[in-house]
N, C-alpha and C. Protein backbone atom coordinates (compact mmCIF):
# COMPACT_ATOMS: atom_id res chain seq x y z
N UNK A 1 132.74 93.47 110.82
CA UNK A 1 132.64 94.35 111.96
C UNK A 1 132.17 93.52 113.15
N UNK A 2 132.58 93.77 114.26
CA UNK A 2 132.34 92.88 114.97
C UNK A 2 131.36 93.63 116.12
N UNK A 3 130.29 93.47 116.71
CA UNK A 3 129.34 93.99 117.67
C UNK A 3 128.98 93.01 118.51
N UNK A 4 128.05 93.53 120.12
CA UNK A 4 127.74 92.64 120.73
C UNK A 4 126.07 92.86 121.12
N UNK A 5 125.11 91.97 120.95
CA UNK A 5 124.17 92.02 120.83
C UNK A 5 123.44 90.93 122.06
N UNK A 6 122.67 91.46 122.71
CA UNK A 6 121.77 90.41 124.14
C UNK A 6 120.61 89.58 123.14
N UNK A 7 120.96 88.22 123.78
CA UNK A 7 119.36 87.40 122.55
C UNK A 7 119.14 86.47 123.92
N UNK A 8 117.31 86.83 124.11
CA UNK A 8 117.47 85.44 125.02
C UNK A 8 117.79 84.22 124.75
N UNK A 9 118.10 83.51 126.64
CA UNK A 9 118.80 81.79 126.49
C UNK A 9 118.40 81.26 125.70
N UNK A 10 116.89 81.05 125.29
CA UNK A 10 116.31 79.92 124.78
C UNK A 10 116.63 80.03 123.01
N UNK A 11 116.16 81.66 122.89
CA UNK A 11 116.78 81.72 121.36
C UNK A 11 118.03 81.30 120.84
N UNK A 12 118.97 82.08 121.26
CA UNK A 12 120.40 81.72 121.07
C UNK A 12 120.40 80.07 121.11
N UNK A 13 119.79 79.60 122.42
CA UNK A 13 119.92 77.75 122.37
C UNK A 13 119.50 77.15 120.88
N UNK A 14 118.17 77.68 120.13
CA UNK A 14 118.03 77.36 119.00
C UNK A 14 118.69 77.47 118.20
N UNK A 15 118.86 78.65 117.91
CA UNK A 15 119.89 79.04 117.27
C UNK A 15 121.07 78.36 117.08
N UNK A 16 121.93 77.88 117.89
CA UNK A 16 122.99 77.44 118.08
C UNK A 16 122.50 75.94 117.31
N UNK A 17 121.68 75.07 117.80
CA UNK A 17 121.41 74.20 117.48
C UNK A 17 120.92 73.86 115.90
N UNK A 18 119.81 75.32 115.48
CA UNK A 18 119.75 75.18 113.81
C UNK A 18 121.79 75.29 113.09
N UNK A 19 122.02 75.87 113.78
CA UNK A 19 123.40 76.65 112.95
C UNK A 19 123.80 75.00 113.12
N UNK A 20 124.11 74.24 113.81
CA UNK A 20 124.75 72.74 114.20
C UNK A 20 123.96 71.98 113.05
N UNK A 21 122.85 72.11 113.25
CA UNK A 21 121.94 71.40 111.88
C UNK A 21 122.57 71.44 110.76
N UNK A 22 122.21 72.91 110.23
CA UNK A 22 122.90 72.77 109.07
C UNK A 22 123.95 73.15 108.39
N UNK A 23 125.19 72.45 109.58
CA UNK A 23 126.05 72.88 109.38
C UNK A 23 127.05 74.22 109.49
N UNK A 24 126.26 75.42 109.76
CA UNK A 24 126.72 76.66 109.07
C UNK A 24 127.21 77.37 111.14
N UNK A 25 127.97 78.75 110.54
CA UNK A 25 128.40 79.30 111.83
C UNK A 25 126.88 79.76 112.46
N UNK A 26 127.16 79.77 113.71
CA UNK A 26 125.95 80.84 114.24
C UNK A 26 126.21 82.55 113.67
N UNK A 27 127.18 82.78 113.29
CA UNK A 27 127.29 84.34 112.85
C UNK A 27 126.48 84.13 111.20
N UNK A 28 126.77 83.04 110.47
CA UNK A 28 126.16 83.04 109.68
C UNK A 28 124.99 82.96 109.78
N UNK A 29 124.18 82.49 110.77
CA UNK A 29 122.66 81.78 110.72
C UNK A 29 121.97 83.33 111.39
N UNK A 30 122.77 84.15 111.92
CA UNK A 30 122.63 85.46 112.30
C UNK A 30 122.57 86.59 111.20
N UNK A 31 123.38 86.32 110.45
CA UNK A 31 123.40 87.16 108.82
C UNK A 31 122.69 86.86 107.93
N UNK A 32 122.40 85.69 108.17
CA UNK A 32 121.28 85.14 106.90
C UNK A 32 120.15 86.15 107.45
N UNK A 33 119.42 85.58 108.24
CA UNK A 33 118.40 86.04 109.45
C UNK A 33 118.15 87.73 109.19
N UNK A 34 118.87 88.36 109.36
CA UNK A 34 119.22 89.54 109.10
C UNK A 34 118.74 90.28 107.60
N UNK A 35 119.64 89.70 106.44
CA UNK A 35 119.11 89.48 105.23
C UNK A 35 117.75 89.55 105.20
N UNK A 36 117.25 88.77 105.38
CA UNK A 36 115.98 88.68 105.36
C UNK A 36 115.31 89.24 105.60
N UNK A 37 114.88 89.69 107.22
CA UNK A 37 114.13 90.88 107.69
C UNK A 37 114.57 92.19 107.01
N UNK A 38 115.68 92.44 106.28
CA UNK A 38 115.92 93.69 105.93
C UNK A 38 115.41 93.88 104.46
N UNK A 39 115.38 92.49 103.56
CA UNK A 39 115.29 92.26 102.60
C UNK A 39 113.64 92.26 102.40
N UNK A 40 113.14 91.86 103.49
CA UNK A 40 111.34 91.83 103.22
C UNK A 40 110.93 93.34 103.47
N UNK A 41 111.57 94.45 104.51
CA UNK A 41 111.27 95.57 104.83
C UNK A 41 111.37 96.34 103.61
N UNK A 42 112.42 96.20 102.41
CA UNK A 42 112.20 96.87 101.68
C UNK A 42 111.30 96.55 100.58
N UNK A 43 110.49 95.46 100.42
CA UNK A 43 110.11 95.35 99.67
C UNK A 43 108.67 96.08 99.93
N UNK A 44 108.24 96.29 100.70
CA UNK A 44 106.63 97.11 101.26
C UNK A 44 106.78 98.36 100.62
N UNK A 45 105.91 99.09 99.77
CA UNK A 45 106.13 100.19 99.30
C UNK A 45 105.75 100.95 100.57
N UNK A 46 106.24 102.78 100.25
CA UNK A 46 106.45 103.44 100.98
C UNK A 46 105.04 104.07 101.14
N UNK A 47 104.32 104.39 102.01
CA UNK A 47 103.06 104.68 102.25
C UNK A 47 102.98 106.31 101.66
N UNK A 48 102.12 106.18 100.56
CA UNK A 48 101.28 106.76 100.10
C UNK A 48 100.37 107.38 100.73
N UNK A 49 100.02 109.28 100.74
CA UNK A 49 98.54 109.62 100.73
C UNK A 49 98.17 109.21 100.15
N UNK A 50 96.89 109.19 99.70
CA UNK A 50 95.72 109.21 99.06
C UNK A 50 94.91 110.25 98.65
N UNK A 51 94.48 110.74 97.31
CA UNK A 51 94.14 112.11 97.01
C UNK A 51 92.83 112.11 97.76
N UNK A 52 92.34 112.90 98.73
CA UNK A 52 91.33 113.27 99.26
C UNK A 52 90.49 114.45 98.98
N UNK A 53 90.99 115.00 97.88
CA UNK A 53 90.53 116.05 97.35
C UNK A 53 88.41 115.71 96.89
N UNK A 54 87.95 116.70 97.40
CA UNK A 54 86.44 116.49 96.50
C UNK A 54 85.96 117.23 96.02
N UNK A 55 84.60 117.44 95.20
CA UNK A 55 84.62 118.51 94.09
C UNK A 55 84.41 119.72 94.81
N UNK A 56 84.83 120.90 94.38
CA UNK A 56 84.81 122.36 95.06
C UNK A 56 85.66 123.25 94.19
N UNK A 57 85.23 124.58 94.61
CA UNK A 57 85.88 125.59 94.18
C UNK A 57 87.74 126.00 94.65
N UNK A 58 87.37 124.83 96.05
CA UNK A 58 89.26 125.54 96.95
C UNK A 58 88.61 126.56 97.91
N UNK A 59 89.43 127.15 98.30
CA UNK A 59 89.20 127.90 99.87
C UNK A 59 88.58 129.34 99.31
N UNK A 60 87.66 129.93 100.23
CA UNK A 60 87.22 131.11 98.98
C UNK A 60 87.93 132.37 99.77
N UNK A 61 87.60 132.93 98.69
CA UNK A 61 88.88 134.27 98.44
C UNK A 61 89.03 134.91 99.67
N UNK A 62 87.27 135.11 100.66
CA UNK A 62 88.10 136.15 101.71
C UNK A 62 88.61 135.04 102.93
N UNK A 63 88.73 133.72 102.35
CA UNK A 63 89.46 133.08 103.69
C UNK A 63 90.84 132.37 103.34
N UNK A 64 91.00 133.26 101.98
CA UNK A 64 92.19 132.65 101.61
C UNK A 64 93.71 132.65 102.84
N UNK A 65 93.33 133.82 102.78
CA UNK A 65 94.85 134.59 103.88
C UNK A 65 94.19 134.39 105.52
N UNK A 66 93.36 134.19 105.61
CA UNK A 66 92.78 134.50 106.76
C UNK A 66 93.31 132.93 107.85
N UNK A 67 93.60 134.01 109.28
CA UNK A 67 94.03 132.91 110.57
C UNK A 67 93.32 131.65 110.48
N UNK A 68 93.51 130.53 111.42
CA UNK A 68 92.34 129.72 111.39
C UNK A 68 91.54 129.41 112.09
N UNK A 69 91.43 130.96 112.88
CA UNK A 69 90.38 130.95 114.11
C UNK A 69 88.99 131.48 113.19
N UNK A 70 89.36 132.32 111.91
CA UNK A 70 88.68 133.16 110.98
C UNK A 70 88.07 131.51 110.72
N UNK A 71 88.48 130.92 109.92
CA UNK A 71 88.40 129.68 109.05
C UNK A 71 87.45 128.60 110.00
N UNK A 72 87.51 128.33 111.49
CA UNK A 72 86.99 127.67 112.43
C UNK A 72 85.58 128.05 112.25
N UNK A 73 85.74 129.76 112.89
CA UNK A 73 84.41 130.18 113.24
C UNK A 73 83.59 130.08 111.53
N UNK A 74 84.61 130.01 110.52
CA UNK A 74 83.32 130.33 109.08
C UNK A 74 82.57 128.54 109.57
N UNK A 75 83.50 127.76 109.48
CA UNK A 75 83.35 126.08 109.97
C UNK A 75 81.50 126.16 110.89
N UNK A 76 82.27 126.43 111.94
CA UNK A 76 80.69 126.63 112.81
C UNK A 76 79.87 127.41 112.67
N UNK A 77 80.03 128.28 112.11
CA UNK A 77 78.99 129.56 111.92
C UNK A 77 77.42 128.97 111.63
N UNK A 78 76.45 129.25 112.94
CA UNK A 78 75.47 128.50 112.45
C UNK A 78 74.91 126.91 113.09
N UNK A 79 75.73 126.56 113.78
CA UNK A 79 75.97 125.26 114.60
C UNK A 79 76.82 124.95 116.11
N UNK A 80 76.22 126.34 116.30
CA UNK A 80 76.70 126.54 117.80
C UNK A 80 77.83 125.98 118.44
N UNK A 81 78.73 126.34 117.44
CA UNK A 81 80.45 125.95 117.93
C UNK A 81 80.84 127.51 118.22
């Protein structure tokens, strides 16, 4: 497939010059390149929560259903929020 992509002067100048090094096309030294960054991205596992759960009963019964202005004020009740 063929695309067109902006790289600054100085890169491309390297570039051009590793690809002359060792031999290979600059489209190749571009695909390798490529490979790589795509090839290390997948290797990072995918971010995980973390169980944050701590010991308790869970939400209690009369705030089960309840808005969370109900749920705020139980929060402050007592601490002048």
């Amino acid at each position: 497939m063929k695309t067109t992509i902006e790289i600054s002067d100085p890169l491309l100048e390297d570039a051009r010059k590793l690809a002359a090094h060792e031999g290979v096309t600059l489209r190749a030294l571009v695909e390798r390149g490529l490979d790589r960054v795509i090839g290390e991205s997948k290797k990072h596992r995918p971010f995980k929560l973390r169980r944050a759960a701590f010991g308790g009963k869970g939400v209690r019964a009369e705030l089960r259903d309840a808005p969370w202005s109900a749920v705020r004020d139980e929060i402050y009740k007592g601490r002048g929020g």
